[in-house]
Protein backbone atom coordinates (compact mmCIF):
# COMPACT_ATOMS: atom_id res chain seq x y z
CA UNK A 1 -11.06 -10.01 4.12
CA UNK A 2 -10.85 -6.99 6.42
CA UNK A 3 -7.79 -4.99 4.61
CA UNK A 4 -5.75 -2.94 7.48
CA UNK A 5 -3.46 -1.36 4.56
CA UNK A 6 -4.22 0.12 1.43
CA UNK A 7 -1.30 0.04 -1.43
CA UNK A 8 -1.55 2.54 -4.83
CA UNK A 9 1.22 0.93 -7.04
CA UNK A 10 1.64 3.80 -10.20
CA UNK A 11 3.52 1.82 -13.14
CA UNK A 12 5.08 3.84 -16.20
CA UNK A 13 2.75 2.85 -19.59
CA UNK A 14 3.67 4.44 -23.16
CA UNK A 15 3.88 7.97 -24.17
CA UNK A 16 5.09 8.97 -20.49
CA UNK A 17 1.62 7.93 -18.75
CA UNK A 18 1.30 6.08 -15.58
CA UNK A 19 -1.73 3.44 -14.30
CA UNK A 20 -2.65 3.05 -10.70
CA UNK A 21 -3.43 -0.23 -9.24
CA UNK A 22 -4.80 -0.13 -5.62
CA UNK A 23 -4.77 -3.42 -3.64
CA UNK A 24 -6.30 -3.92 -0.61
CA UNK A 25 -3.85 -5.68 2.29
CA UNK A 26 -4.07 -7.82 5.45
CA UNK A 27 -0.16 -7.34 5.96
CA UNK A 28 2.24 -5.56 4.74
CA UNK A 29 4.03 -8.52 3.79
CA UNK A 30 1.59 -9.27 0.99
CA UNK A 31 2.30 -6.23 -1.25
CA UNK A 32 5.48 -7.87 -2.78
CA UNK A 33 3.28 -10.80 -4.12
CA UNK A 34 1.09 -8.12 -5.77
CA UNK A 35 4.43 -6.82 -6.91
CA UNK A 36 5.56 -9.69 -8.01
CA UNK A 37 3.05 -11.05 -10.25
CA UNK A 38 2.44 -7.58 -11.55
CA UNK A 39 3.94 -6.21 -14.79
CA UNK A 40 7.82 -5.89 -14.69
CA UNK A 41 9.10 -4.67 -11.00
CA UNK A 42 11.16 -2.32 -13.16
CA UNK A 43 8.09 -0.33 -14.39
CA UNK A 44 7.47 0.70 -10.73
CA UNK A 45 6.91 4.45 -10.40
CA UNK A 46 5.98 4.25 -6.76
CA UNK A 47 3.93 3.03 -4.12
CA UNK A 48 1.89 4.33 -1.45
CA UNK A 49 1.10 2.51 1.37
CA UNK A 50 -1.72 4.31 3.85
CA UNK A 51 -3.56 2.59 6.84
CA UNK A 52 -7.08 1.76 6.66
CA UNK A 53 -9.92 0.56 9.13
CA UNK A 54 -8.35 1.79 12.11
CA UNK A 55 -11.29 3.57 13.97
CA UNK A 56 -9.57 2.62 17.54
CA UNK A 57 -6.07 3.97 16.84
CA UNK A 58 -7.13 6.54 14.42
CA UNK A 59 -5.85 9.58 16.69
CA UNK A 60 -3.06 7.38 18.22
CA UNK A 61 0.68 9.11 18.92
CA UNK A 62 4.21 7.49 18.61
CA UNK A 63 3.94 9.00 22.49
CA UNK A 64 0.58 7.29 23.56
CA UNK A 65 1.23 3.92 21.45
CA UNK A 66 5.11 3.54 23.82
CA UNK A 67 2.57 3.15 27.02
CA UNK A 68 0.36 0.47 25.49
């Protein structure tokens, strides 16, 4: 697998504490079976989705991707 997204999912724990879990993605699309057969949906802090293993676009504009 060659992951192009990277997703931190933070779920609450006891005594106020949190626990990471980072899973590595092909498409977006496959975070909500991560979700899904994860703890309770409800125990969802947050999630952070960030880009990976995009050397050729790394630099890339909103601007500069319109003309592609």
């Amino acid at each position: 697998m060659n992951p192009r997204w990277q997703a931190t999912v933070w779920y609450r724990v006891a005594d106020g504490q949190s626990v990471d879990v980072i899973h590595d993605l092909e498409e977006l699309e496959d975070l909500h079976d991560y979700v899904e057969a994860g703890p309770h949906f409800d125990t969802v802090e947050k999630i952070d989705v960030i880009r990976v293993n995009h050397v050729d676009g790394a630099t890339l504009t909103v601007g500069q991707a319109k003309t592609l």
